[in-house]
PDB file of N, CA and C in Angstrom:
ATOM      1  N   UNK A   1    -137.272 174.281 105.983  1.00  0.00           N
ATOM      2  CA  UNK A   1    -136.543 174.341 107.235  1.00  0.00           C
ATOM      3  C   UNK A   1    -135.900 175.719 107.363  1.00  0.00           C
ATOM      4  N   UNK A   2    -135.670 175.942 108.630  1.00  0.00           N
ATOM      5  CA  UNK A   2    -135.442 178.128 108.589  1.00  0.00           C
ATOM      6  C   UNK A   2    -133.863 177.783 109.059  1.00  0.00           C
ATOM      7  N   UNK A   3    -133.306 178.434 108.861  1.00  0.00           N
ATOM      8  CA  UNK A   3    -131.857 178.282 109.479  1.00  0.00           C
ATOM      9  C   UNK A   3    -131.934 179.818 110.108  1.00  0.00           C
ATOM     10  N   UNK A   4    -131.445 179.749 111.380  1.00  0.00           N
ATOM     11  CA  UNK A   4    -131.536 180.899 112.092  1.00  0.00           C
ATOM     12  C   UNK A   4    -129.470 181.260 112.863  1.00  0.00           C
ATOM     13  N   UNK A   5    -129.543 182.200 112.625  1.00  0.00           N
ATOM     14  CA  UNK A   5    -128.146 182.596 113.276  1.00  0.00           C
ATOM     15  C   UNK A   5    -128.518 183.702 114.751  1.00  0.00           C
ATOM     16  N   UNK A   6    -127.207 183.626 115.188  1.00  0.00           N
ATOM     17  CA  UNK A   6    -127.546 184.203 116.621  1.00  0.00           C
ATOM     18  C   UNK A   6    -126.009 185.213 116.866  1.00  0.00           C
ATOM     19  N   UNK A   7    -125.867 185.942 117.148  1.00  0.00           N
ATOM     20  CA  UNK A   7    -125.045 187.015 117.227  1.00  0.00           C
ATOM     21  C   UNK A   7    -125.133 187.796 118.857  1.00  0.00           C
ATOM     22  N   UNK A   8    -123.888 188.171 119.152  1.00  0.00           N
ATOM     23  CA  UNK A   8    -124.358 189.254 120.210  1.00  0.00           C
ATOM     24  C   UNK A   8    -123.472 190.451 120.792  1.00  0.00           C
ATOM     25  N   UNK A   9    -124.846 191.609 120.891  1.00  0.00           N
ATOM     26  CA  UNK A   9    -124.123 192.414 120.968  1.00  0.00           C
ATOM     27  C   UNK A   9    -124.356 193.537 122.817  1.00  0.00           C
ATOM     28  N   UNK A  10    -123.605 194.359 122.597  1.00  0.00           N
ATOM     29  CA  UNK A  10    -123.665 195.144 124.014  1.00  0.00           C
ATOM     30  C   UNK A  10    -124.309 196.545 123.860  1.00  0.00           C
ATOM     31  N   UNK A  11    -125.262 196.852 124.605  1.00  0.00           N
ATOM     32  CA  UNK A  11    -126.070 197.836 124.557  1.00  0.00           C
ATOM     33  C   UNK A  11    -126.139 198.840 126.094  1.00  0.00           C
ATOM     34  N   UNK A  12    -126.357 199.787 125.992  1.00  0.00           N
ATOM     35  CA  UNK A  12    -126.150 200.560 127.632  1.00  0.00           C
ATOM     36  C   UNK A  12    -127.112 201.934 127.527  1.00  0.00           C
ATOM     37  N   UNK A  13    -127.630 202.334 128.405  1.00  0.00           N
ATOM     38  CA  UNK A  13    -128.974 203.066 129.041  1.00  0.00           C
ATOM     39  C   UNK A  13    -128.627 204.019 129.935  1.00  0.00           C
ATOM     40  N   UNK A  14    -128.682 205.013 129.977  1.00  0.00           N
ATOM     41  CA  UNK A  14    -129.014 206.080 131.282  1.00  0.00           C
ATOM     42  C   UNK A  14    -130.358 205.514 132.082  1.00  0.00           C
ATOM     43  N   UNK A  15    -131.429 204.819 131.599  1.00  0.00           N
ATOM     44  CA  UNK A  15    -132.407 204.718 132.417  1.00  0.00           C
ATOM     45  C   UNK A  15    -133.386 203.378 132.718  1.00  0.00           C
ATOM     46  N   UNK A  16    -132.625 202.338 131.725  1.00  0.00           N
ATOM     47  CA  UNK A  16    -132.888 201.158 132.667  1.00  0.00           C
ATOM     48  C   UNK A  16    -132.182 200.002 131.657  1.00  0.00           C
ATOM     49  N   UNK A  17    -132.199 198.874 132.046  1.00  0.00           N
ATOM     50  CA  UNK A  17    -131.590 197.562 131.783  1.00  0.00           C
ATOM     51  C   UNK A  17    -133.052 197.097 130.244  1.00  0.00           C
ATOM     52  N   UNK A  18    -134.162 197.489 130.527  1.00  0.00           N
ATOM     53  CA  UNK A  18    -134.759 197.596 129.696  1.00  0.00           C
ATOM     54  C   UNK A  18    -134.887 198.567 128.031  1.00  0.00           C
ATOM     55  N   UNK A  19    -134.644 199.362 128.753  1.00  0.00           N
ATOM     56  CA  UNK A  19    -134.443 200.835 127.598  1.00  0.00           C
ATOM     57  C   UNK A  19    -133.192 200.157 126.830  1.00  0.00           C
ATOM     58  N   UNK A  20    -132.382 199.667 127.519  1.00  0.00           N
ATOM     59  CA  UNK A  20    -130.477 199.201 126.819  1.00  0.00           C
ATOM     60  C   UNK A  20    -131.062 198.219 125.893  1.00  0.00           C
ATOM     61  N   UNK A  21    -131.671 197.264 126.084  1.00  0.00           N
ATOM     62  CA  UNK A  21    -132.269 196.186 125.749  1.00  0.00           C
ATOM     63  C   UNK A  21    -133.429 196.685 124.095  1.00  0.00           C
ATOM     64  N   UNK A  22    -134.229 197.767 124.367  1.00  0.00           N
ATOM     65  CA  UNK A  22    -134.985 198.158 123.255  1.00  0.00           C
ATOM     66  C   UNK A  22    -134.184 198.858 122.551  1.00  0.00           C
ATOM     67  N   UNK A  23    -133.409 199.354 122.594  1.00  0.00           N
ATOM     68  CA  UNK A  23    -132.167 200.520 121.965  1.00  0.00           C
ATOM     69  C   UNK A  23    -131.180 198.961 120.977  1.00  0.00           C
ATOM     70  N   UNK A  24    -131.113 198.188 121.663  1.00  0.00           N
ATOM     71  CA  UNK A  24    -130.011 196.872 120.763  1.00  0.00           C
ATOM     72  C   UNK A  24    -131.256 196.274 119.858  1.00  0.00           C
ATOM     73  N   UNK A  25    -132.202 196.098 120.289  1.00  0.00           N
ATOM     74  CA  UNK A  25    -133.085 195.476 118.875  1.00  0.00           C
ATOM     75  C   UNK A  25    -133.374 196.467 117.974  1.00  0.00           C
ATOM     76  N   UNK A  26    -133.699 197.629 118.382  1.00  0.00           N
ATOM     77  CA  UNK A  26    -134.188 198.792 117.527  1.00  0.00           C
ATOM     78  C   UNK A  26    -133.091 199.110 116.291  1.00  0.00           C
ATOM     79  N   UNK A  27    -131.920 198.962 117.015  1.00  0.00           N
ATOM     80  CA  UNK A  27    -129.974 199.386 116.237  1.00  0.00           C
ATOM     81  C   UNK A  27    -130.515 197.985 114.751  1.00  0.00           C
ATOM     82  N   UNK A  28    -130.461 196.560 115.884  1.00  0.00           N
ATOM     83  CA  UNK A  28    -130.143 195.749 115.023  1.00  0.00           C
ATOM     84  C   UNK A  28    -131.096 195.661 113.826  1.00  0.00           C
ATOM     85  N   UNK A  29    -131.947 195.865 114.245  1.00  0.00           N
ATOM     86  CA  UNK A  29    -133.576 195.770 113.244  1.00  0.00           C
ATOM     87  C   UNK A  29    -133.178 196.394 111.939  1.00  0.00           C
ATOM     88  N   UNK A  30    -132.350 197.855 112.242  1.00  0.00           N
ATOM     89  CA  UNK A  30    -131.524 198.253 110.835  1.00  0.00           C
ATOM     90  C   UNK A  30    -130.794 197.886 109.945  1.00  0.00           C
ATOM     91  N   UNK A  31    -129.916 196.846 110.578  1.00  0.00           N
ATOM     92  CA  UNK A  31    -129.725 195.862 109.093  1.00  0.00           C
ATOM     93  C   UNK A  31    -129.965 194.432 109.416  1.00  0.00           C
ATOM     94  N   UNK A  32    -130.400 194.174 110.594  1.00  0.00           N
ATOM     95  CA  UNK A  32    -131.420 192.374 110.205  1.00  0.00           C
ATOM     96  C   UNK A  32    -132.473 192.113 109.782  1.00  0.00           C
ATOM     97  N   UNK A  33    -132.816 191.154 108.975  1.00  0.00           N
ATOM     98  CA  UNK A  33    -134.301 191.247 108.841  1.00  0.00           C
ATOM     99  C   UNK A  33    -134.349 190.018 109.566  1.00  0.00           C
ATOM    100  N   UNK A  34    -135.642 189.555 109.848  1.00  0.00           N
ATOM    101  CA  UNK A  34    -136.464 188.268 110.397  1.00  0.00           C
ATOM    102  C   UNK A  34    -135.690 188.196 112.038  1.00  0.00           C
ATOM    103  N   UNK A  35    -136.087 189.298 112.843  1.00  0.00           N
ATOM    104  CA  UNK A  35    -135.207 189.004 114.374  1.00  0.00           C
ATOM    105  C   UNK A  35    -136.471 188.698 114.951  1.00  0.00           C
ATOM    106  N   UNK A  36    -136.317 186.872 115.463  1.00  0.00           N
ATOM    107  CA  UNK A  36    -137.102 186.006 116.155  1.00  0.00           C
ATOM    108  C   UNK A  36    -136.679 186.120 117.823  1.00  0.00           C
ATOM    109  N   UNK A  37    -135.968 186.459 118.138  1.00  0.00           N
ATOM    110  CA  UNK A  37    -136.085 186.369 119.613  1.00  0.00           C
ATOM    111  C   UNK A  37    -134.665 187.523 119.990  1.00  0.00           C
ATOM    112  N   UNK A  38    -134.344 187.679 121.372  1.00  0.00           N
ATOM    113  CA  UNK A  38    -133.300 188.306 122.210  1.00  0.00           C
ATOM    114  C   UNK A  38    -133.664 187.565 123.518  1.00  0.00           C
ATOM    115  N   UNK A  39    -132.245 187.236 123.901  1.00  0.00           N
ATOM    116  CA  UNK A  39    -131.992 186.593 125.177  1.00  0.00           C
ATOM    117  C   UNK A  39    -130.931 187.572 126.349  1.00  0.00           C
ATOM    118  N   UNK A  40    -131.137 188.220 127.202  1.00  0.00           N
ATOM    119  CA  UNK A  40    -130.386 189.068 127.809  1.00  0.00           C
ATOM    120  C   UNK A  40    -129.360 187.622 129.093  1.00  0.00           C
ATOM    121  N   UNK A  41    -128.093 188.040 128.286  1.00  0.00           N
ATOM    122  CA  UNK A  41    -127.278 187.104 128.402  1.00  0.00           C
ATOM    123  C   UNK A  41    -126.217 187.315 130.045  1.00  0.00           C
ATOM    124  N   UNK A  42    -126.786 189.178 130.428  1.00  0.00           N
ATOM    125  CA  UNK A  42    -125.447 189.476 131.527  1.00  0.00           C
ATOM    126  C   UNK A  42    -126.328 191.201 131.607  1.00  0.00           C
ATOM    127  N   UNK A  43    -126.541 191.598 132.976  1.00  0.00           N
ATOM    128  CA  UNK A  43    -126.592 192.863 133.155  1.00  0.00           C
ATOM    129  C   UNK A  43    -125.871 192.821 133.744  1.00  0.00           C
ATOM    130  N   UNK A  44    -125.341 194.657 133.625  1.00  0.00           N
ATOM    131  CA  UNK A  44    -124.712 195.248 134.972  1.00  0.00           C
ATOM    132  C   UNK A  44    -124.531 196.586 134.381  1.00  0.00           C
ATOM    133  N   UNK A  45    -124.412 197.372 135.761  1.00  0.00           N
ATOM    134  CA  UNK A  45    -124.207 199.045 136.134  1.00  0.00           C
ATOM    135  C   UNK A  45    -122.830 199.537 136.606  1.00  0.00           C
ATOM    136  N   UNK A  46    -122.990 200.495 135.802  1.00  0.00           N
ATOM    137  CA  UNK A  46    -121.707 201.773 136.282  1.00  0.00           C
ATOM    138  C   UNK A  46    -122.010 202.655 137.395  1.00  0.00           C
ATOM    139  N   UNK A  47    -121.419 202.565 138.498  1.00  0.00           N
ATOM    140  CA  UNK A  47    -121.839 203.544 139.336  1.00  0.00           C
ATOM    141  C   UNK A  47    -120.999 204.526 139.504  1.00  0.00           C
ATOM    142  N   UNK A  48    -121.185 206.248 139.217  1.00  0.00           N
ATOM    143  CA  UNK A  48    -120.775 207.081 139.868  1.00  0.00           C
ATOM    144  C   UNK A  48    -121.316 207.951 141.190  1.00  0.00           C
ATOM    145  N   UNK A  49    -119.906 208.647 141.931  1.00  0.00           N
ATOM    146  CA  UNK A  49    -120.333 209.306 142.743  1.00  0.00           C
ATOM    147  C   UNK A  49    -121.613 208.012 143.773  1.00  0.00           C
ATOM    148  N   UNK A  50    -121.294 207.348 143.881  1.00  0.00           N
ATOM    149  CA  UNK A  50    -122.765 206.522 144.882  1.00  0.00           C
ATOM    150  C   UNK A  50    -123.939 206.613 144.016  1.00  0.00           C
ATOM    151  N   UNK A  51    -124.150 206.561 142.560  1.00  0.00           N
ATOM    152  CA  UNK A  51    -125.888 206.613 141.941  1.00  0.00           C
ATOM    153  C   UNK A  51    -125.171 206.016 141.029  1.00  0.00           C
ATOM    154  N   UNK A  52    -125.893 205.044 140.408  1.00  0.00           N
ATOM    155  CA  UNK A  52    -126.227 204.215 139.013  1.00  0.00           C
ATOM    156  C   UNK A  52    -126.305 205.290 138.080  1.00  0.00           C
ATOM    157  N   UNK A  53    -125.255 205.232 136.982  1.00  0.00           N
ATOM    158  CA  UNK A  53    -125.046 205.754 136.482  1.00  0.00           C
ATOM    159  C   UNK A  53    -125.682 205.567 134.193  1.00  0.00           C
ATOM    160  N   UNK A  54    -124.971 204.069 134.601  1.00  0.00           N
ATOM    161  CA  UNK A  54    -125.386 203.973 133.015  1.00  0.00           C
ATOM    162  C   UNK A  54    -125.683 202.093 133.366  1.00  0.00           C
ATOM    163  N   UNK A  55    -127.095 201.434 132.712  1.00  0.00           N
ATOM    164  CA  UNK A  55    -127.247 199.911 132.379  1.00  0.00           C
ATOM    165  C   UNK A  55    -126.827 199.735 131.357  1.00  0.00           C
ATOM    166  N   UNK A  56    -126.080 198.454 131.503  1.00  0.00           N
ATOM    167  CA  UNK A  56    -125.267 197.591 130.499  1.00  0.00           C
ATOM    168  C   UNK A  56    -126.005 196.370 130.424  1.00  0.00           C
ATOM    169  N   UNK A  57    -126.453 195.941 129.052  1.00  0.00           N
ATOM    170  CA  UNK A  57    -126.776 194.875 128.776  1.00  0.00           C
ATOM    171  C   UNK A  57    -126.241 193.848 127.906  1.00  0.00           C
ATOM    172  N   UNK A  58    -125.974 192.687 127.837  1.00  0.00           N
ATOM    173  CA  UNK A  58    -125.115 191.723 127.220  1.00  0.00           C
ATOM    174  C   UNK A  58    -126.433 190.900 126.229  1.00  0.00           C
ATOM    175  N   UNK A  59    -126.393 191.042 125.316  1.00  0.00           N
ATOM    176  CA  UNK A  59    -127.654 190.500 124.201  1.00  0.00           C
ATOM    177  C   UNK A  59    -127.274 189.279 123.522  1.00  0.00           C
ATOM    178  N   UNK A  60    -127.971 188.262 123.104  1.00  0.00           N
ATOM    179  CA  UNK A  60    -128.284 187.464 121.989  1.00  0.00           C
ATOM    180  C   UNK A  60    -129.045 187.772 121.111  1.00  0.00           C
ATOM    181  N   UNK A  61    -129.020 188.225 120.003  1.00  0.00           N
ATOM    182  CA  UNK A  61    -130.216 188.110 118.986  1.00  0.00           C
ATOM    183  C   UNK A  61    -130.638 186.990 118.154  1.00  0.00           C
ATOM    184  N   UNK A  62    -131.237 186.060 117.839  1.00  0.00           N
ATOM    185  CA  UNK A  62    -131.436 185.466 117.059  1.00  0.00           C
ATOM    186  C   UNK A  62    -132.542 185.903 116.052  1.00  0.00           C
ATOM    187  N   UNK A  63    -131.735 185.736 114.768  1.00  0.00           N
ATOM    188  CA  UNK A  63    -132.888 186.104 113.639  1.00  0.00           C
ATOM    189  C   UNK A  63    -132.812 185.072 112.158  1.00  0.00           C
ATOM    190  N   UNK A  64    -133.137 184.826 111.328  1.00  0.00           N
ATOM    191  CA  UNK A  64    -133.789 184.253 110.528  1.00  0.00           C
ATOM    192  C   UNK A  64    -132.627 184.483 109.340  1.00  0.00           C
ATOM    193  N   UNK A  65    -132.145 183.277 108.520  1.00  0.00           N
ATOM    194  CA  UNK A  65    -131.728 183.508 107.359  1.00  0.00           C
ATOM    195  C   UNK A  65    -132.932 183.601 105.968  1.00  0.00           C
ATOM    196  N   UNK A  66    -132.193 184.840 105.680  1.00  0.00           N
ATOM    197  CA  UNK A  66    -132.972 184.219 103.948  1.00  0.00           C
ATOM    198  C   UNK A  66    -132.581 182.991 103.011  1.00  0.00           C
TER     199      UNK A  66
END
């Protein structure tokens, strides 16, 4: 039986809600091992001056105990 834990963290992008999103698994991958899924839990943007400035993403990771 796998026992899996789930954690979450906040990640943010100059260039998309996606990029924020590969940048938080890529971080976490450095000290998790076995990461089975990410659930994007909350976006949202900073706007300056009238232009989107920076994406904010709100993460779940779930990954795998040893």
């Amino acid at each position: 039986m796998a026992i899996l834990k789930v954690i979450e963290v906040l990640s943010s992008s100059e260039v998309s809600w996606e990029a924020a999103t590969r940048e938080a698994v890529a971080q976490a991958a450095k000290s998790l091992k076995n990461i089975r899924s990410v659930y994007v839990q909350d976006q949202s943007a900073v706007v300056k001056d009238g232009q989107v400035s920076e994406f904010r993403v709100n993460l779940k990771i779930t990954f795998e105990l040893e």
